[in-house]
Protein backbone atom coordinates (compact mmCIF):
# COMPACT_ATOMS: atom_id res chain seq x y z
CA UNK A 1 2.81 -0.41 -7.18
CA UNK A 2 3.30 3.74 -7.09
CA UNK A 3 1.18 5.81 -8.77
CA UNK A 4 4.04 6.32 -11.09
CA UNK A 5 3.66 3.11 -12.36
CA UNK A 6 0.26 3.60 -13.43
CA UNK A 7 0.69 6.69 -15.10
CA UNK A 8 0.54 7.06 -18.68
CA UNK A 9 3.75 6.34 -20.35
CA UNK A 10 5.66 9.88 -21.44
CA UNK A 11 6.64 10.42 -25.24
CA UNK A 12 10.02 10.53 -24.66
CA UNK A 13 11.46 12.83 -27.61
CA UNK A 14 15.65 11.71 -27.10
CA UNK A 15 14.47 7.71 -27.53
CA UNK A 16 14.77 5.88 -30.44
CA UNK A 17 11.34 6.68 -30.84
CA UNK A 18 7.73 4.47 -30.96
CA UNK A 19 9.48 1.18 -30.29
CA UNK A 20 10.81 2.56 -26.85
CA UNK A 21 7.36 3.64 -26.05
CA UNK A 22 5.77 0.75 -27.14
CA UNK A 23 8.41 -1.22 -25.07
CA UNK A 24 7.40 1.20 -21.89
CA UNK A 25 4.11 0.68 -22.47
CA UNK A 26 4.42 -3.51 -22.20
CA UNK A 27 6.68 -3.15 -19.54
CA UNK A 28 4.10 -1.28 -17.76
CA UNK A 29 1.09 -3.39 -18.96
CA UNK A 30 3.04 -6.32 -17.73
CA UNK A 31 3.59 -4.74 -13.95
CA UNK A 32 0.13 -3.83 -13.81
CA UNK A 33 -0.74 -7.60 -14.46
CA UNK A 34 1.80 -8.88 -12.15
CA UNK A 35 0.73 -6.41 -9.67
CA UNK A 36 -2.98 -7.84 -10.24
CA UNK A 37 -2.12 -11.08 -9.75
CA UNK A 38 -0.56 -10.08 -5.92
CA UNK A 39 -3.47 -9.05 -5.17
CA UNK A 40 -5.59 -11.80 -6.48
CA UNK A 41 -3.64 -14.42 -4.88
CA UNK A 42 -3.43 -12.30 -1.21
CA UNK A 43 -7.50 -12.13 -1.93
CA UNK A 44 -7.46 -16.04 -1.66
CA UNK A 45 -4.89 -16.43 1.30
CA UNK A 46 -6.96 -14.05 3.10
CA UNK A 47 -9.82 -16.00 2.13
CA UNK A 48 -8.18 -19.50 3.85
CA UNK A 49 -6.98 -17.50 6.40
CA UNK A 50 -11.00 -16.35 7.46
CA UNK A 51 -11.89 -20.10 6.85
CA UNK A 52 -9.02 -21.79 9.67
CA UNK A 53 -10.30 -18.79 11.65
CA UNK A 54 -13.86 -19.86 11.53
CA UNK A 55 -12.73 -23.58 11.57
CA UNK A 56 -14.29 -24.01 7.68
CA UNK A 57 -11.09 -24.46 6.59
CA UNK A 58 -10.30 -27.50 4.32
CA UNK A 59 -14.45 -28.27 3.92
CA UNK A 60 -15.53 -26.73 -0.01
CA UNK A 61 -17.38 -23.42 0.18
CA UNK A 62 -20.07 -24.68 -2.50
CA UNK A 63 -21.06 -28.24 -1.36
CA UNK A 64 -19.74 -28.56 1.96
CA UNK A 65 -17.70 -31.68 1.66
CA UNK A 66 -14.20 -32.27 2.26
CA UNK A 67 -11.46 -31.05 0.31
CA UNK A 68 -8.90 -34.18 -0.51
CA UNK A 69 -5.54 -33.53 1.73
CA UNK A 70 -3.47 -34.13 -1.19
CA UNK A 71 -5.08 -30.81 -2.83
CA UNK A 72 -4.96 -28.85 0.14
CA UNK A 73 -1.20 -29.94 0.33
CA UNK A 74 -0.71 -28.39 -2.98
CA UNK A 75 -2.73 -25.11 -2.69
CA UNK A 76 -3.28 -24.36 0.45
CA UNK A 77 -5.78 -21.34 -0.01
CA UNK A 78 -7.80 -23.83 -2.30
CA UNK A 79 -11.48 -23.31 -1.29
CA UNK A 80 -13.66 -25.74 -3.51
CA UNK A 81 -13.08 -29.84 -3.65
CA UNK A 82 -12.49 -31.17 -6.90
CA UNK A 83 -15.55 -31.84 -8.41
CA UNK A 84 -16.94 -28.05 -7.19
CA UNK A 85 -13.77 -26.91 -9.08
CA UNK A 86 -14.61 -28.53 -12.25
């Protein structure tokens, strides 16, 4: 996301008026969340990817057992087994 995007929204003076800036305004709120959420989700890949590399990978960060194949088959970068995760 450019710094653009994460600049205030401009008063535009030839738009329909505070319904186009309020419409800029979610528009923008809503790529700043989407862009958070990137970010958050490369966080935990990067995480699983640190775990395979220091062979920790599919064993829960808290308690140390094993994390059920079925769950890491559906999220991969999961990093706690399912009772840790409750």
């Amino acid at each position: 996301m450019s710094e653009g995007d994460r600049a205030p929204v401009p008063l535009d003076q030839e738009s329909v008026g505070r319904l186009s800036r309020m419409d800029a305004m979610q528009v923008q709120a809503m790529a700043l969340a989407a862009d958070r959420r990137r970010q958050a989700e490369r966080a935990r890949i990067d995480a699983a990817l640190a775990r395979i590399e220091e062979d920790e990978f599919g064993w829960c960060v808290e308690c140390g057992d094993a994390i059920a194949p079925a769950r890491l088959a559906h999220d991969p970068a999961v990093s706690h087994c399912i009772n840790c995760a409750k």
